[in-house]
PDB file of N, CA and C in Angstrom:
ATOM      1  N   UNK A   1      -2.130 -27.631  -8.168  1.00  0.00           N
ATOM      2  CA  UNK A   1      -2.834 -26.453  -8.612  1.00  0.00           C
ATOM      3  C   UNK A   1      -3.516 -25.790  -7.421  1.00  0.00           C
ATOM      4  N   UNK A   2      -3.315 -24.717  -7.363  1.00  0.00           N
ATOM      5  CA  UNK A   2      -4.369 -23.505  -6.509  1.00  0.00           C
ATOM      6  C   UNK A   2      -5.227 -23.402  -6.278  1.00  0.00           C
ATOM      7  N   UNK A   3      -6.142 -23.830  -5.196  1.00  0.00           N
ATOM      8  CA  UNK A   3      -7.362 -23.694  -4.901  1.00  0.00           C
ATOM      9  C   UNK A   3      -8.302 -22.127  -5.709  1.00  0.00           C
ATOM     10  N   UNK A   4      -9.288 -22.329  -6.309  1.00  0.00           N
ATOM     11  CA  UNK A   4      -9.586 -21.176  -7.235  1.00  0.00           C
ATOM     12  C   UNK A   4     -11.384 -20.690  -7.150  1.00  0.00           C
ATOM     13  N   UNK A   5     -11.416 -19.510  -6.986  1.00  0.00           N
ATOM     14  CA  UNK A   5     -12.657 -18.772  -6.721  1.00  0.00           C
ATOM     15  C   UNK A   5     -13.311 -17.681  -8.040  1.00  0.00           C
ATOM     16  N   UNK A   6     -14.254 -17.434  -7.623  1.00  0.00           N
ATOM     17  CA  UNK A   6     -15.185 -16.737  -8.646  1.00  0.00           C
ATOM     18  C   UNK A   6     -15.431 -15.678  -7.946  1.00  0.00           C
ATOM     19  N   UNK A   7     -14.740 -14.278  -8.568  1.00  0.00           N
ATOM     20  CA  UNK A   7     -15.621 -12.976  -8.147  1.00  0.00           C
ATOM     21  C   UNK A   7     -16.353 -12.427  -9.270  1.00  0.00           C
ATOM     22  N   UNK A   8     -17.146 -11.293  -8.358  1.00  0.00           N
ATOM     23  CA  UNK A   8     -17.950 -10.797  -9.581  1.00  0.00           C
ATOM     24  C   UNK A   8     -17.465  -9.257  -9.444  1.00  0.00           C
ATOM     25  N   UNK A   9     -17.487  -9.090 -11.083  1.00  0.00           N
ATOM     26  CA  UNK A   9     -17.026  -7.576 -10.925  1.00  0.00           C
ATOM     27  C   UNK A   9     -17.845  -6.866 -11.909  1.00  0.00           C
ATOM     28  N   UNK A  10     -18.079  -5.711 -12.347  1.00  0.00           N
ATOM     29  CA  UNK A  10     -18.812  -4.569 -13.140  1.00  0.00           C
ATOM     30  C   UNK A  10     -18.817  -4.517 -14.264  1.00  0.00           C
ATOM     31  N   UNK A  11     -19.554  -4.501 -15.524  1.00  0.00           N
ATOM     32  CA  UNK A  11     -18.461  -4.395 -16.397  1.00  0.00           C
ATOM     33  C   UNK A  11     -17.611  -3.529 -16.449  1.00  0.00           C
ATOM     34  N   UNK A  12     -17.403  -2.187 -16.365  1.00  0.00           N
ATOM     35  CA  UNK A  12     -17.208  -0.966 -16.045  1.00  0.00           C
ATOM     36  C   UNK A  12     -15.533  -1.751 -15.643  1.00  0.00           C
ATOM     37  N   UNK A  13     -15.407  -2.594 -14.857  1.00  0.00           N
ATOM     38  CA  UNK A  13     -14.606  -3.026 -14.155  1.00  0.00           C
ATOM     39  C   UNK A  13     -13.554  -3.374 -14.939  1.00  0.00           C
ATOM     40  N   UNK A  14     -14.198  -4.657 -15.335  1.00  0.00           N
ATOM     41  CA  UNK A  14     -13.803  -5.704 -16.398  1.00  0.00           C
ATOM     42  C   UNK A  14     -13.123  -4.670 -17.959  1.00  0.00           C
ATOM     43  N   UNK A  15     -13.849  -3.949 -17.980  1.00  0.00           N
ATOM     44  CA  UNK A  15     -13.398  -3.316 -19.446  1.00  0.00           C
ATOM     45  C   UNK A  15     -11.961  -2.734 -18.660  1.00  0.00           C
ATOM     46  N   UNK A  16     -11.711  -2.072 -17.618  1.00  0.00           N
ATOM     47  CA  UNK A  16     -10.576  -1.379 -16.824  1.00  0.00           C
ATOM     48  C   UNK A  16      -9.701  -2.158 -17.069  1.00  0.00           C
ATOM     49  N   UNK A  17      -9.742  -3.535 -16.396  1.00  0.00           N
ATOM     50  CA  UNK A  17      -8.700  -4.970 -16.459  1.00  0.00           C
ATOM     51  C   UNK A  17      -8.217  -4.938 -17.621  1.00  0.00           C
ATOM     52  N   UNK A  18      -9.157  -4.849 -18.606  1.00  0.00           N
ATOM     53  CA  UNK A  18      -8.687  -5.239 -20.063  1.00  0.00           C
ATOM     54  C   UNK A  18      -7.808  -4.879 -20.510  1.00  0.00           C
ATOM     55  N   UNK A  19      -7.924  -3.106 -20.128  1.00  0.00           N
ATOM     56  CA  UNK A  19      -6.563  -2.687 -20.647  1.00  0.00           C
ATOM     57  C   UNK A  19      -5.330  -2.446 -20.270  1.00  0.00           C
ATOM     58  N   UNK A  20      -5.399  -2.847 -19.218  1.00  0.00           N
ATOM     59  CA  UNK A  20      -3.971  -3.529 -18.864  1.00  0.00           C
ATOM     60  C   UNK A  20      -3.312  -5.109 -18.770  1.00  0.00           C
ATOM     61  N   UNK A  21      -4.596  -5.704 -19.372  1.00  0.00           N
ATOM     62  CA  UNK A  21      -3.853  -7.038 -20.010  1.00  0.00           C
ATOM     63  C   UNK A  21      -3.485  -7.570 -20.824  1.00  0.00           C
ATOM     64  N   UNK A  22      -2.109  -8.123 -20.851  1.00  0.00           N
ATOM     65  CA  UNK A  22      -1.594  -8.616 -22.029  1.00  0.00           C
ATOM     66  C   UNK A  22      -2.399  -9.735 -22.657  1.00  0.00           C
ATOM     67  N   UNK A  23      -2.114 -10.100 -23.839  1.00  0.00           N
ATOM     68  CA  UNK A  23      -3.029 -11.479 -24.177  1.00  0.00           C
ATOM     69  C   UNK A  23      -2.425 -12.669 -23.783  1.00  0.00           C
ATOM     70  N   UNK A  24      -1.311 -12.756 -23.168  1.00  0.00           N
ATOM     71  CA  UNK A  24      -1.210 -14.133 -22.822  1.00  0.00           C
ATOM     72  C   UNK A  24      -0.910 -14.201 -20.865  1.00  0.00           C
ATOM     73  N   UNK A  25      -1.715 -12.704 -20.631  1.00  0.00           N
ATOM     74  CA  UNK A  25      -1.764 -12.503 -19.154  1.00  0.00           C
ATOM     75  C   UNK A  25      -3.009 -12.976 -18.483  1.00  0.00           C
ATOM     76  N   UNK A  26      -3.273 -13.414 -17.248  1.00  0.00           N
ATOM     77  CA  UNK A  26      -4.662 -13.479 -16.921  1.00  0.00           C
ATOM     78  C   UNK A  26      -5.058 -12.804 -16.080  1.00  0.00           C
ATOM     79  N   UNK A  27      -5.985 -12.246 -15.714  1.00  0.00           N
ATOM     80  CA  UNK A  27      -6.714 -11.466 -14.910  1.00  0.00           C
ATOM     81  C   UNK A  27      -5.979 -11.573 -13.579  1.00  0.00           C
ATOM     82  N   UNK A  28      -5.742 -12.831 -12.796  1.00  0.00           N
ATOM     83  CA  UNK A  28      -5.232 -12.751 -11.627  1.00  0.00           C
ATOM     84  C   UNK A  28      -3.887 -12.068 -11.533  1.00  0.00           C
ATOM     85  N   UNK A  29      -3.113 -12.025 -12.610  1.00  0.00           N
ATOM     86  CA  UNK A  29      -2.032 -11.510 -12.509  1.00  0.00           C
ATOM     87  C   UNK A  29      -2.253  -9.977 -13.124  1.00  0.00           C
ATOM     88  N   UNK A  30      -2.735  -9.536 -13.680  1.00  0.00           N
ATOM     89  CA  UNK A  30      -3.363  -8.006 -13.730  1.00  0.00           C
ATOM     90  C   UNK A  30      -3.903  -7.823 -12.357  1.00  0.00           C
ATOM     91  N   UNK A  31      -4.907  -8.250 -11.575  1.00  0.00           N
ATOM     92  CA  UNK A  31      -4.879  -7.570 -10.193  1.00  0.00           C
ATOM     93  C   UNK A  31      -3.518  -7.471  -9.487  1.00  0.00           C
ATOM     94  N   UNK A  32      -3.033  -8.584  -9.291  1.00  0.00           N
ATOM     95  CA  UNK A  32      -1.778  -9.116  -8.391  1.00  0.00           C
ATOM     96  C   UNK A  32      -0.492  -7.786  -8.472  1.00  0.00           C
ATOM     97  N   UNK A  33      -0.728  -7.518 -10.084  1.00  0.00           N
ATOM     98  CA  UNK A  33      -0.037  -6.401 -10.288  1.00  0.00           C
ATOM     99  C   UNK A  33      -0.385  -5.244  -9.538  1.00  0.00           C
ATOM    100  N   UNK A  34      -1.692  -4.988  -9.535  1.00  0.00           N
ATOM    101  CA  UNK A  34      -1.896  -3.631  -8.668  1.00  0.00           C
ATOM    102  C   UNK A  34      -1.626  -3.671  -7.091  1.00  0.00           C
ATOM    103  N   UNK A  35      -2.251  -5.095  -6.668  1.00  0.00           N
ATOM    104  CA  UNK A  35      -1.801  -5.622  -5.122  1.00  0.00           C
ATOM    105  C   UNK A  35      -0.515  -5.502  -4.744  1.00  0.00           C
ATOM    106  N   UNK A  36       0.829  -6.150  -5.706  1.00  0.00           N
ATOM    107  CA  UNK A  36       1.585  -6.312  -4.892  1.00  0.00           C
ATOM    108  C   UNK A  36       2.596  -5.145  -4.037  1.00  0.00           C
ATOM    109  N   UNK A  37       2.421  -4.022  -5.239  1.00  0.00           N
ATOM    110  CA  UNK A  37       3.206  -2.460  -4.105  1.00  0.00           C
ATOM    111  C   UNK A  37       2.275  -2.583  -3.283  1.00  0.00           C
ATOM    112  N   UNK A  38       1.114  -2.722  -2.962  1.00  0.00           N
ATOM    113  CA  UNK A  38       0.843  -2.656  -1.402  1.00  0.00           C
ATOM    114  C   UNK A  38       1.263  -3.397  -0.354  1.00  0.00           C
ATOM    115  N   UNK A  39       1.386  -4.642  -1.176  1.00  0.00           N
ATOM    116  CA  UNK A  39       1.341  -5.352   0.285  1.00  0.00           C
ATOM    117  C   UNK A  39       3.181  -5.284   0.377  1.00  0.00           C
ATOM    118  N   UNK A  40       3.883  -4.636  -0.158  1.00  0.00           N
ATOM    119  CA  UNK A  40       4.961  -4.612  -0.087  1.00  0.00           C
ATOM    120  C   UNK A  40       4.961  -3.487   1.066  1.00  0.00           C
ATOM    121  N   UNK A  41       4.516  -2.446   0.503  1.00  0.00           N
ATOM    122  CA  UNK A  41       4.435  -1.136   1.063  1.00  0.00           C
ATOM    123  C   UNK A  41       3.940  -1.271   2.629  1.00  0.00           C
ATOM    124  N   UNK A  42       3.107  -2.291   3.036  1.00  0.00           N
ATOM    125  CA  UNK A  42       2.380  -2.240   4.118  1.00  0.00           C
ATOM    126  C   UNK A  42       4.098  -3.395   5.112  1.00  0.00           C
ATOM    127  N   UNK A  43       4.669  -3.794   4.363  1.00  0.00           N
ATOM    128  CA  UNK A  43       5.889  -4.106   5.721  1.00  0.00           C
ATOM    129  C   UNK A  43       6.957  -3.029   5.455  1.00  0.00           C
ATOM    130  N   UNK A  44       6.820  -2.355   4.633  1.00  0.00           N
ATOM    131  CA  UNK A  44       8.164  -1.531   4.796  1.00  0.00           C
ATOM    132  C   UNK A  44       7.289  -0.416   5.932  1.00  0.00           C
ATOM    133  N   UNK A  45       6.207   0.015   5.560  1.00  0.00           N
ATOM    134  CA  UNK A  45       5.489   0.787   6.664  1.00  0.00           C
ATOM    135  C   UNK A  45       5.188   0.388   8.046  1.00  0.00           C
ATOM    136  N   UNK A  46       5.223  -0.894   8.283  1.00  0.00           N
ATOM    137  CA  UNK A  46       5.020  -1.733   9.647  1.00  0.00           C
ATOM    138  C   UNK A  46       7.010  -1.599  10.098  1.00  0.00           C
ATOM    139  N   UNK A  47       7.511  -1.694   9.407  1.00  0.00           N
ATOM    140  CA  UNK A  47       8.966  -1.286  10.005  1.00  0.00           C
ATOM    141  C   UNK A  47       8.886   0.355  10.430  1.00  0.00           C
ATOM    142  N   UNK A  48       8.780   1.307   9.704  1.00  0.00           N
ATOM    143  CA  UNK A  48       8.700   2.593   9.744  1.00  0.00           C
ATOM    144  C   UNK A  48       7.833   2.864  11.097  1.00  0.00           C
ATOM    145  N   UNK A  49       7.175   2.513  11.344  1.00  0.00           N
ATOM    146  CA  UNK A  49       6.413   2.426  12.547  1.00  0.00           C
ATOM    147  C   UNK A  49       6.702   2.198  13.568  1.00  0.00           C
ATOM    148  N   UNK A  50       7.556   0.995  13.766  1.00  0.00           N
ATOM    149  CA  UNK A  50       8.277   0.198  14.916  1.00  0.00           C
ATOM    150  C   UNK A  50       9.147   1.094  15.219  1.00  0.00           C
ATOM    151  N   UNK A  51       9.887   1.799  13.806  1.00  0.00           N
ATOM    152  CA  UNK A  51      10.704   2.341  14.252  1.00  0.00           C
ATOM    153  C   UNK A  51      10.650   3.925  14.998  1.00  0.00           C
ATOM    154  N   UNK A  52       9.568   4.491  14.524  1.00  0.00           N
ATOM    155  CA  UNK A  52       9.107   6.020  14.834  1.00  0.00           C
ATOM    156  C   UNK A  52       8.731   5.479  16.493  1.00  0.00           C
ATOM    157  N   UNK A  53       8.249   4.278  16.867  1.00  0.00           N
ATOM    158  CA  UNK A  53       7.553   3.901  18.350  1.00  0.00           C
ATOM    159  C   UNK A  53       8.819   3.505  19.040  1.00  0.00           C
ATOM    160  N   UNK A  54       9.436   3.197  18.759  1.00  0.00           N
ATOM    161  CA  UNK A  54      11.196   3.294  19.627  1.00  0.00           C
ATOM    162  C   UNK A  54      11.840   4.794  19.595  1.00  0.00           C
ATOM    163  N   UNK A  55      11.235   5.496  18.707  1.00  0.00           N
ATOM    164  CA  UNK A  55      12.239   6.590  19.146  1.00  0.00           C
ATOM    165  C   UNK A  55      11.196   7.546  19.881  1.00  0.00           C
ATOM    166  N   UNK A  56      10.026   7.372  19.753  1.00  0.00           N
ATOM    167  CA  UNK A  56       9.021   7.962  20.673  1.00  0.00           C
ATOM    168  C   UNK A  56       9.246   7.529  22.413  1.00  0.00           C
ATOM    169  N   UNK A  57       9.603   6.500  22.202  1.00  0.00           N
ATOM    170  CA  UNK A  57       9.530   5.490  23.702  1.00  0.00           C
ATOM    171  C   UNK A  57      10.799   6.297  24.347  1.00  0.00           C
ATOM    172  N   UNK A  58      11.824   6.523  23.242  1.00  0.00           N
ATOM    173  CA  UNK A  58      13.108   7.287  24.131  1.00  0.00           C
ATOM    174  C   UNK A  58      13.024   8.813  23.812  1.00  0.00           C
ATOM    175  N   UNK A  59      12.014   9.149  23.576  1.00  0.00           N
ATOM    176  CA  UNK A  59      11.866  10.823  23.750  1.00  0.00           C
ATOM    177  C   UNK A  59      12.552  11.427  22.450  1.00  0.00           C
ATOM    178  N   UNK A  60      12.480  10.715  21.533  1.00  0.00           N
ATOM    179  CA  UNK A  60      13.310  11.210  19.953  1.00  0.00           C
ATOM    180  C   UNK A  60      12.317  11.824  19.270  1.00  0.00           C
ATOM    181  N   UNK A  61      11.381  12.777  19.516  1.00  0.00           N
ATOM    182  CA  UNK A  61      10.263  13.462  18.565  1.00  0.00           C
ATOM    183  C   UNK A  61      10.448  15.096  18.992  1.00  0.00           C
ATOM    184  N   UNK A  62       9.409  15.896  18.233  1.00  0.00           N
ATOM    185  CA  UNK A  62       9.258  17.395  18.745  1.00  0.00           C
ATOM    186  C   UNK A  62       7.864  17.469  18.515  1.00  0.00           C
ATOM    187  N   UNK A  63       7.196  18.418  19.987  1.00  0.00           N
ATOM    188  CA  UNK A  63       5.832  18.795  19.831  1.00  0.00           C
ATOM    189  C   UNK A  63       5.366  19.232  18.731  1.00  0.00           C
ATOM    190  N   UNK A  64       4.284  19.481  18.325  1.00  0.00           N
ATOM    191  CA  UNK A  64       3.902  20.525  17.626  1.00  0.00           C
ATOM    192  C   UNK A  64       4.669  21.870  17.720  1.00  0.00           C
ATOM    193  N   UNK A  65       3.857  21.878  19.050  1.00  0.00           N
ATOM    194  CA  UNK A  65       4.492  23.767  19.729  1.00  0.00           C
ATOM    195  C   UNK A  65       6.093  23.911  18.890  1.00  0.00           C
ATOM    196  N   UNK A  66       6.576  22.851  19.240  1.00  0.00           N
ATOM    197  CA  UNK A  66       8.232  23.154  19.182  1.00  0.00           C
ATOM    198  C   UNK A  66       8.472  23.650  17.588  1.00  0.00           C
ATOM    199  N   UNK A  67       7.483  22.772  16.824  1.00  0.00           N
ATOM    200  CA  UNK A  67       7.909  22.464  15.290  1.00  0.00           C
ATOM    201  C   UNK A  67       7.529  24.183  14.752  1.00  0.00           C
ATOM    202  N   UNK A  68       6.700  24.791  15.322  1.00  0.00           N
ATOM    203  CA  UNK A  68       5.710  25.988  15.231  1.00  0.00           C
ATOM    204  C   UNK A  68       7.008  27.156  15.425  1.00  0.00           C
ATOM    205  N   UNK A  69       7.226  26.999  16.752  1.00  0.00           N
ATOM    206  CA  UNK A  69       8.640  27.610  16.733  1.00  0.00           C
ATOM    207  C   UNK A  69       9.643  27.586  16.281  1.00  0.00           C
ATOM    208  N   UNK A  70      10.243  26.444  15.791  1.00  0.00           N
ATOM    209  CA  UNK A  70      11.070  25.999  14.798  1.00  0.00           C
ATOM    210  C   UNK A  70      11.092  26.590  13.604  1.00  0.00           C
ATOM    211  N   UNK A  71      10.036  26.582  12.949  1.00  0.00           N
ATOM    212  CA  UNK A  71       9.309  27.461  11.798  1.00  0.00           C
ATOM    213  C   UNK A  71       8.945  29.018  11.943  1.00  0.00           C
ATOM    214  N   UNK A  72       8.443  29.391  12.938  1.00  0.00           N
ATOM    215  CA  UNK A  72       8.538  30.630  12.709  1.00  0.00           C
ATOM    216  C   UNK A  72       6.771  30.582  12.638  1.00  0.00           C
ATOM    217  N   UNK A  73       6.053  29.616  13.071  1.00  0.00           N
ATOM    218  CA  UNK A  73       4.761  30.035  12.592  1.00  0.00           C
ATOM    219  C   UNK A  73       4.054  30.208  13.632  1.00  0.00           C
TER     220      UNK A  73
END
């Protein structure tokens, strides 16, 4: 079994949780639900990154200025 902790939350909070839990769901898995697109989101974005910084490193971007001209603005 999982080492296990006590937070404290609002009620304000707690009533929020509620309604998105099923009755045979528990609270940790109602947060976990809201957590996990992030922490998904945060390696597909740590790739996206790596990758925008390799094409920066080989000169694959456009200034501002350029984008301005590009556009017409």
């Amino acid at each position: 079994m999982q080492e296990q902790s006590t937070i404290r939350v609002s009620v304000e909070l707690l009533n929020i949780l509620k309604k998105f839990k099923d009755s045979n769901e528990s609270y940790e898995e109602v947060i976990m639900d809201f957590i996990e697109p992030h922490l998904e989101l945060s390696k597909e974005a740590q790739k996206d990154v790596d990758k925008s910084l390799k094409e920066y490193k080989r000169g694959e971007f456009f200034t501002f200025e350029q984008m301005k001209q590009e556009f017409g603005f």
